[in-house]
PDB file of N, CA and C in Angstrom:
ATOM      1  N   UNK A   1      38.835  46.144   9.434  1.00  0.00           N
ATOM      2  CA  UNK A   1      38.934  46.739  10.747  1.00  0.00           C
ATOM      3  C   UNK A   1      40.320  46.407  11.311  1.00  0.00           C
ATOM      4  N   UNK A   2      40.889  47.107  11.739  1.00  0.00           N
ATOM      5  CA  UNK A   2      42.118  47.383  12.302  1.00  0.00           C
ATOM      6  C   UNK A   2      42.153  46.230  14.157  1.00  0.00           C
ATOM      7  N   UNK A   3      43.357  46.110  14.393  1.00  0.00           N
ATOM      8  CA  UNK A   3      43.119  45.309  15.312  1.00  0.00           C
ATOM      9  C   UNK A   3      43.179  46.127  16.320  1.00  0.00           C
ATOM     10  N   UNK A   4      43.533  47.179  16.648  1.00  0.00           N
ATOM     11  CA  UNK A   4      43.473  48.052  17.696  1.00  0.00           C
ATOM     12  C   UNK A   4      41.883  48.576  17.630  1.00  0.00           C
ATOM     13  N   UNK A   5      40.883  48.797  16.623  1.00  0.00           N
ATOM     14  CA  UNK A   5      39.818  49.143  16.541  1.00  0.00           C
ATOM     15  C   UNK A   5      38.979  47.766  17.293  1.00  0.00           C
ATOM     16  N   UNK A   6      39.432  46.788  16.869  1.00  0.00           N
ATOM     17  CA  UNK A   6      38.586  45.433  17.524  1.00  0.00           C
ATOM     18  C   UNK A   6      38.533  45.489  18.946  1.00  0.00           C
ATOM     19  N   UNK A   7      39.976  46.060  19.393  1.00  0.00           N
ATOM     20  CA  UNK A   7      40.515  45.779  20.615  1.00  0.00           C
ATOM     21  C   UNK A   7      38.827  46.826  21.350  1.00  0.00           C
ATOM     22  N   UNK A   8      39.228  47.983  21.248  1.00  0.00           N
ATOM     23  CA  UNK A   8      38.512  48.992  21.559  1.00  0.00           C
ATOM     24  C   UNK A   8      37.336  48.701  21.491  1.00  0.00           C
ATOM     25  N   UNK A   9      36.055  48.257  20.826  1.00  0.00           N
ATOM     26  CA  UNK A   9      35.013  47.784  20.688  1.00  0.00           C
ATOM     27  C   UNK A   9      34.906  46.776  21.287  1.00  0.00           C
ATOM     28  N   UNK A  10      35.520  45.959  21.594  1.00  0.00           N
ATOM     29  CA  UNK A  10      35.354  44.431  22.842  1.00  0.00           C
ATOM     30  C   UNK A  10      35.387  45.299  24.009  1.00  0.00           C
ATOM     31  N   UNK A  11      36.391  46.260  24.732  1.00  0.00           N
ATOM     32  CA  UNK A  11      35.972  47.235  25.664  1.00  0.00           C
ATOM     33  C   UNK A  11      35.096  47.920  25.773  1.00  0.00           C
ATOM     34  N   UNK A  12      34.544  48.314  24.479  1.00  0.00           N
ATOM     35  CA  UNK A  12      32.777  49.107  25.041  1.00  0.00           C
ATOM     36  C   UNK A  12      32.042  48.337  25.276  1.00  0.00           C
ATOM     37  N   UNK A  13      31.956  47.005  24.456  1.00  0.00           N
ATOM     38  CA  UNK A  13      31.099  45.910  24.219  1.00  0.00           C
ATOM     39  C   UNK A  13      31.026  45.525  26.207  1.00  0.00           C
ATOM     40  N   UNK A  14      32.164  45.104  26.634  1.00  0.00           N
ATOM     41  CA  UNK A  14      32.207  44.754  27.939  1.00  0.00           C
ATOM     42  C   UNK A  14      31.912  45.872  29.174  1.00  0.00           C
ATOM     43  N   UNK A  15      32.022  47.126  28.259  1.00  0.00           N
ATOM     44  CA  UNK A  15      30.921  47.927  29.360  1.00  0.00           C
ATOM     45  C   UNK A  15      31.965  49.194  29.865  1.00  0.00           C
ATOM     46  N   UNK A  16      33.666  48.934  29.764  1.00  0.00           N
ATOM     47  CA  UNK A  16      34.147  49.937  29.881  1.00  0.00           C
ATOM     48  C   UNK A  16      33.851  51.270  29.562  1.00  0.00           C
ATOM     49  N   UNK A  17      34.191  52.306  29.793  1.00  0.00           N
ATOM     50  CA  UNK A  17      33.714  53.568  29.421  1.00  0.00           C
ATOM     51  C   UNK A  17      34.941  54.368  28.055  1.00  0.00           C
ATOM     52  N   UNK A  18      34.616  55.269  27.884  1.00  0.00           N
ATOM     53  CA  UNK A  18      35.455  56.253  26.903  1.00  0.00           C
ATOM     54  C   UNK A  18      37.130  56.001  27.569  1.00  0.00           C
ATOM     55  N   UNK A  19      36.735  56.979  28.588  1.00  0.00           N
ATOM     56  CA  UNK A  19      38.241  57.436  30.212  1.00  0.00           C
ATOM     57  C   UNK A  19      38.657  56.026  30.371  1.00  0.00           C
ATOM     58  N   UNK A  20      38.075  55.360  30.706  1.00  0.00           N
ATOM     59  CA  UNK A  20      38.663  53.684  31.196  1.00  0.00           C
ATOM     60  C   UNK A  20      39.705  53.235  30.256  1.00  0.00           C
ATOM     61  N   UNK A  21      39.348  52.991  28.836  1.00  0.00           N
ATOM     62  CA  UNK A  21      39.909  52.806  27.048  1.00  0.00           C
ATOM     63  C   UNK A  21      40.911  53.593  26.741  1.00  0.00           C
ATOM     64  N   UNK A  22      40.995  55.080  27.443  1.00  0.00           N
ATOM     65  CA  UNK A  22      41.777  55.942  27.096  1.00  0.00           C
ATOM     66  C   UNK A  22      43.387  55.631  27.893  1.00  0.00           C
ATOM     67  N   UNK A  23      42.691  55.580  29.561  1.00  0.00           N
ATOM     68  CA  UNK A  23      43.640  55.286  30.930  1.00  0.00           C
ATOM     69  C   UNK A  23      44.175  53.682  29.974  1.00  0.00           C
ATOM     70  N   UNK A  24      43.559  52.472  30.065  1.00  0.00           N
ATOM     71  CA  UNK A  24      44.196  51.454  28.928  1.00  0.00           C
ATOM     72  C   UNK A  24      45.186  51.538  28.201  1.00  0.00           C
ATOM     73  N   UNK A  25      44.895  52.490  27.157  1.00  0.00           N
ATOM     74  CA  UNK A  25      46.052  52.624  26.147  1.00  0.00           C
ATOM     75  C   UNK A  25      46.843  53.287  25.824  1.00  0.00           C
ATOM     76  N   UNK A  26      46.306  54.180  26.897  1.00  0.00           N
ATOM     77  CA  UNK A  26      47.189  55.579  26.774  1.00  0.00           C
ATOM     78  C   UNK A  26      46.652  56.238  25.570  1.00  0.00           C
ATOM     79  N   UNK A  27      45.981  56.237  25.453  1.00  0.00           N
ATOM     80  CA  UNK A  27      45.669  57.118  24.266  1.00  0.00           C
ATOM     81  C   UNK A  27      44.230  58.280  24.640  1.00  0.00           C
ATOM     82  N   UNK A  28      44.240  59.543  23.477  1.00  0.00           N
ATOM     83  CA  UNK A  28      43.300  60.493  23.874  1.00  0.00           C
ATOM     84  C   UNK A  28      41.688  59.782  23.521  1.00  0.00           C
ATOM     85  N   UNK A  29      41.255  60.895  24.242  1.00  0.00           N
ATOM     86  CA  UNK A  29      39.233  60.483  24.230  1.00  0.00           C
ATOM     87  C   UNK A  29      39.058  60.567  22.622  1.00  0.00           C
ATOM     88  N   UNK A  30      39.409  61.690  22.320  1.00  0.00           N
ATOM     89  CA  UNK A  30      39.498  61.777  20.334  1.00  0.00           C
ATOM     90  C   UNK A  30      39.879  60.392  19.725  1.00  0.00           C
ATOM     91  N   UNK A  31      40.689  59.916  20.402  1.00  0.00           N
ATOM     92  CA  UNK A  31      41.900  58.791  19.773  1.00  0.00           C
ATOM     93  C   UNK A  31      40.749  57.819  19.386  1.00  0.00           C
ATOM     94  N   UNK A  32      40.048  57.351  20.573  1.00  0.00           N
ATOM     95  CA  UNK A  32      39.427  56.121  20.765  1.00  0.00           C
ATOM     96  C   UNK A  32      38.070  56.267  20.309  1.00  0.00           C
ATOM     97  N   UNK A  33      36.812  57.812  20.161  1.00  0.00           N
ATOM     98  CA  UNK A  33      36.272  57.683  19.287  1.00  0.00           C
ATOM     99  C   UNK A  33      36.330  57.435  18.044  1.00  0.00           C
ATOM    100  N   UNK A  34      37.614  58.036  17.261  1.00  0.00           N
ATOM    101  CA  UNK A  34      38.018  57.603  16.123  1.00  0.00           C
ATOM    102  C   UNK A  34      37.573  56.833  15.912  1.00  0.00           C
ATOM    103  N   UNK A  35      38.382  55.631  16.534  1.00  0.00           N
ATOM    104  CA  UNK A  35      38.553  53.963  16.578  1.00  0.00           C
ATOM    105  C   UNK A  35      37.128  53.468  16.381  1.00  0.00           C
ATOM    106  N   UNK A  36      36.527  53.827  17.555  1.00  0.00           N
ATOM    107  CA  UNK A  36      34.748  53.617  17.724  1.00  0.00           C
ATOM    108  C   UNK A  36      34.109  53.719  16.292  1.00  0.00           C
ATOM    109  N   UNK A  37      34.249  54.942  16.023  1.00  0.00           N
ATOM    110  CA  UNK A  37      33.513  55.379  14.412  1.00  0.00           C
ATOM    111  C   UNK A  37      34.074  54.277  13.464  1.00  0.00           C
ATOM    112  N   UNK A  38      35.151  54.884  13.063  1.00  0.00           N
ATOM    113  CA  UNK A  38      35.800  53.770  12.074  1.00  0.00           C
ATOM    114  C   UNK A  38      35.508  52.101  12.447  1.00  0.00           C
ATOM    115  N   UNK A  39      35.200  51.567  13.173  1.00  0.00           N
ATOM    116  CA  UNK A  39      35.221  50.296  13.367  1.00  0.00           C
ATOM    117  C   UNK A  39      33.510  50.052  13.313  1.00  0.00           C
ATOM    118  N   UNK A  40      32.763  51.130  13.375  1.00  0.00           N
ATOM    119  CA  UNK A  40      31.096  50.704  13.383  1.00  0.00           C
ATOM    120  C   UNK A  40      31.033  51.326  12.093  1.00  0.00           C
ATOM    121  N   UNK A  41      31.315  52.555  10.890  1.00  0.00           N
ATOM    122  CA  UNK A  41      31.257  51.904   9.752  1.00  0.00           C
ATOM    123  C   UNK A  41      31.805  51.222   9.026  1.00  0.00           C
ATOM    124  N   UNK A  42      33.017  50.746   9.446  1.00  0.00           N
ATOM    125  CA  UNK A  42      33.754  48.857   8.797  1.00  0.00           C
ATOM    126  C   UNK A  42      32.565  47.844   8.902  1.00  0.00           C
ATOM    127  N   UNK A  43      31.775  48.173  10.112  1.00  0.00           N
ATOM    128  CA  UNK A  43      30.830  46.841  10.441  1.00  0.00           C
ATOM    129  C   UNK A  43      29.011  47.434  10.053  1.00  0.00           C
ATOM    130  N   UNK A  44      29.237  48.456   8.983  1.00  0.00           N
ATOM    131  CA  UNK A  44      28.256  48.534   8.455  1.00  0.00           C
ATOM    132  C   UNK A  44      27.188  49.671   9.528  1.00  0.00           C
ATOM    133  N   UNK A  45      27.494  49.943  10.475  1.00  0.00           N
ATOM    134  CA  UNK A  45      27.101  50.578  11.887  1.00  0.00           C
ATOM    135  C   UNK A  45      27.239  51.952  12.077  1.00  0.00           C
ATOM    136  N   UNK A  46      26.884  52.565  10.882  1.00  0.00           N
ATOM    137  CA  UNK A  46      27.267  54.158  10.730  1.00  0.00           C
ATOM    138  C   UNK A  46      26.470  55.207  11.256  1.00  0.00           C
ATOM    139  N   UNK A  47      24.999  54.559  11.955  1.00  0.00           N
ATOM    140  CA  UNK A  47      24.269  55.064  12.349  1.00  0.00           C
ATOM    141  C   UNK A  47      24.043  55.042  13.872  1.00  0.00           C
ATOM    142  N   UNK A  48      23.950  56.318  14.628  1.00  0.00           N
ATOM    143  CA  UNK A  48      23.253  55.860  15.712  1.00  0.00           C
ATOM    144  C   UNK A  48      22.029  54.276  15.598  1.00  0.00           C
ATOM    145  N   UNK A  49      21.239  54.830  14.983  1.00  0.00           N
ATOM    146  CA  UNK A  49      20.088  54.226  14.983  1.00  0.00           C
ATOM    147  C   UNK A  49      20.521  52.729  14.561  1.00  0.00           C
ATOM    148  N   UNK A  50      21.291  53.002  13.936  1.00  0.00           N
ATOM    149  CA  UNK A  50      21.900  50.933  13.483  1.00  0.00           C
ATOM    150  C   UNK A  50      22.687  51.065  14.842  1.00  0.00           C
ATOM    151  N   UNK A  51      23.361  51.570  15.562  1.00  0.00           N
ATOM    152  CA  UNK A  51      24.119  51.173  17.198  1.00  0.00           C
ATOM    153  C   UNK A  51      23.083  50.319  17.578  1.00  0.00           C
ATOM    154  N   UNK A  52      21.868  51.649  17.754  1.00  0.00           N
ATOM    155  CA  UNK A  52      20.501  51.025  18.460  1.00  0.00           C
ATOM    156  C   UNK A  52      20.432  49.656  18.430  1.00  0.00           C
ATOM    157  N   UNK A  53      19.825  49.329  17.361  1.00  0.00           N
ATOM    158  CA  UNK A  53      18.942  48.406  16.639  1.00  0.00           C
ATOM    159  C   UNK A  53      19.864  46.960  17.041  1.00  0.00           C
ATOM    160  N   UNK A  54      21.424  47.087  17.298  1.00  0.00           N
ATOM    161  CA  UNK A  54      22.017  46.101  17.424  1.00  0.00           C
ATOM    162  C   UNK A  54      22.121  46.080  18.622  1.00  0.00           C
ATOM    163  N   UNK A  55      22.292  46.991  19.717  1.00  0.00           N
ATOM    164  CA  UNK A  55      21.877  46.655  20.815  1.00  0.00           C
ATOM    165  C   UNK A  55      20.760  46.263  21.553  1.00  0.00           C
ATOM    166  N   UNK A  56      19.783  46.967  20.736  1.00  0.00           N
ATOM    167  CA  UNK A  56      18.708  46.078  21.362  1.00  0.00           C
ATOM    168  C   UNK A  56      18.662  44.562  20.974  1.00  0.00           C
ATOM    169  N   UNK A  57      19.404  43.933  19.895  1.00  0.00           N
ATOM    170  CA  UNK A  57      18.681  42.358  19.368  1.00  0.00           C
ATOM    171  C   UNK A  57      19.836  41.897  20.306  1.00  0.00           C
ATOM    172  N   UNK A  58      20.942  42.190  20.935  1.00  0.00           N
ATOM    173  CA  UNK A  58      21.792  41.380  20.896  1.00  0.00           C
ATOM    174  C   UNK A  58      21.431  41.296  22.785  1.00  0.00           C
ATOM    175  N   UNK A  59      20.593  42.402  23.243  1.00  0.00           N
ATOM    176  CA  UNK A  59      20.045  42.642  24.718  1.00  0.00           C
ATOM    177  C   UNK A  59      18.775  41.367  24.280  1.00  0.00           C
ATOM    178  N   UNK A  60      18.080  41.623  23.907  1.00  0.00           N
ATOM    179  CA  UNK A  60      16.713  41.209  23.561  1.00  0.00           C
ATOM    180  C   UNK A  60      17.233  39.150  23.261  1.00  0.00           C
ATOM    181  N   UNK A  61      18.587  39.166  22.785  1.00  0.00           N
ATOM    182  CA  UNK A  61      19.148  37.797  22.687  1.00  0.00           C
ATOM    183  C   UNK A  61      20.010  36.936  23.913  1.00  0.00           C
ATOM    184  N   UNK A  62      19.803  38.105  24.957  1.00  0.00           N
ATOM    185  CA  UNK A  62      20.486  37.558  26.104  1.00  0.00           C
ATOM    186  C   UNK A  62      22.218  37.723  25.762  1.00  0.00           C
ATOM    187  N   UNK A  63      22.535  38.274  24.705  1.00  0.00           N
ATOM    188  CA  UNK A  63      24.078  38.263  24.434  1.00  0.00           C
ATOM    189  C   UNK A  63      24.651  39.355  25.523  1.00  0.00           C
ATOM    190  N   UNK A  64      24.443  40.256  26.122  1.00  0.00           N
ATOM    191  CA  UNK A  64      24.494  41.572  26.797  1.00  0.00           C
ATOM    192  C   UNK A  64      23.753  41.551  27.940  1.00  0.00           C
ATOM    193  N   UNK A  65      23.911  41.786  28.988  1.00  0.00           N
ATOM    194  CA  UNK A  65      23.155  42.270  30.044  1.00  0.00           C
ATOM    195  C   UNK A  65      23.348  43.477  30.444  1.00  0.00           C
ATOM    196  N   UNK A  66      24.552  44.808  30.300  1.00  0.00           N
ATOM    197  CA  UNK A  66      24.736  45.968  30.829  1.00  0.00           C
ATOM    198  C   UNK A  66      25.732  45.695  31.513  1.00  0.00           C
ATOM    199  N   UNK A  67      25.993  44.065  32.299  1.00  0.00           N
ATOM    200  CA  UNK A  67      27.793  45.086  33.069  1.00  0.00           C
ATOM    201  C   UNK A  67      29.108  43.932  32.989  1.00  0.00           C
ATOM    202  N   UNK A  68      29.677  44.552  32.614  1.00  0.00           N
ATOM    203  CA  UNK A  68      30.996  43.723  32.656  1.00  0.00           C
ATOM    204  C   UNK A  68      30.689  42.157  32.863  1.00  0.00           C
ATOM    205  N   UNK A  69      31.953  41.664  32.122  1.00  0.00           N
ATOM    206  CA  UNK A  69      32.234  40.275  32.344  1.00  0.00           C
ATOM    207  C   UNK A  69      33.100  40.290  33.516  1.00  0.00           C
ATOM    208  N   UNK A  70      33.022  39.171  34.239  1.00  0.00           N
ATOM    209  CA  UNK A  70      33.868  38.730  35.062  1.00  0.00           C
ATOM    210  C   UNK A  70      35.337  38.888  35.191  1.00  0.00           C
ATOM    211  N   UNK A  71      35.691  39.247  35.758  1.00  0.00           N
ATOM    212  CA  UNK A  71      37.328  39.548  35.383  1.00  0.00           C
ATOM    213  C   UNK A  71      38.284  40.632  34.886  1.00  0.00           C
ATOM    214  N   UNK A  72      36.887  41.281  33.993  1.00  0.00           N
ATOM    215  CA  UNK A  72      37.448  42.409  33.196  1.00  0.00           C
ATOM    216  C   UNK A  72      37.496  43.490  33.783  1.00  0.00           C
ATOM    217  N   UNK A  73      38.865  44.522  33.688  1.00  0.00           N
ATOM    218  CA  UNK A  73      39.275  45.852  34.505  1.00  0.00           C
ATOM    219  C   UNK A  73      38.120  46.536  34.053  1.00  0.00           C
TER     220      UNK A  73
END
């Protein structure tokens, strides 16, 4: 996984949106799904349904609650 792909996935992870990631880096909505795709099948995550499945354990683990961390634009 690319480090600009990491970058991008710690921003969804923290709740930013598509537009938010885009306004960030300057880069297009295309740009940053790319990134999205390519970086969830690097991490084995090629499926909606595997997105799912990891959001729910990692909700269900208290890792996630739905909104931003502290601090973050």
């Amino acid at each position: 996984m690319t480090r600009r792909q990491r970058q991008i996935v710690r921003l969804r992870a923290r709740g930013l949106t598509i537009a938010e990631i885009c306004d960030r880096y300057y880069l297009s909505e295309n740009t940053v799904k790319h990134h999205l795709h390519a970086a969830f099948r690097a991490l084995g995550l090629g499926t909606l349904r595997h997105r799912a499945r990891l959001g729910r354990a990692c909700y269900l683990l208290g890792r996630y609650d739905g909104r931003r961390e502290s601090g973050s634009r």
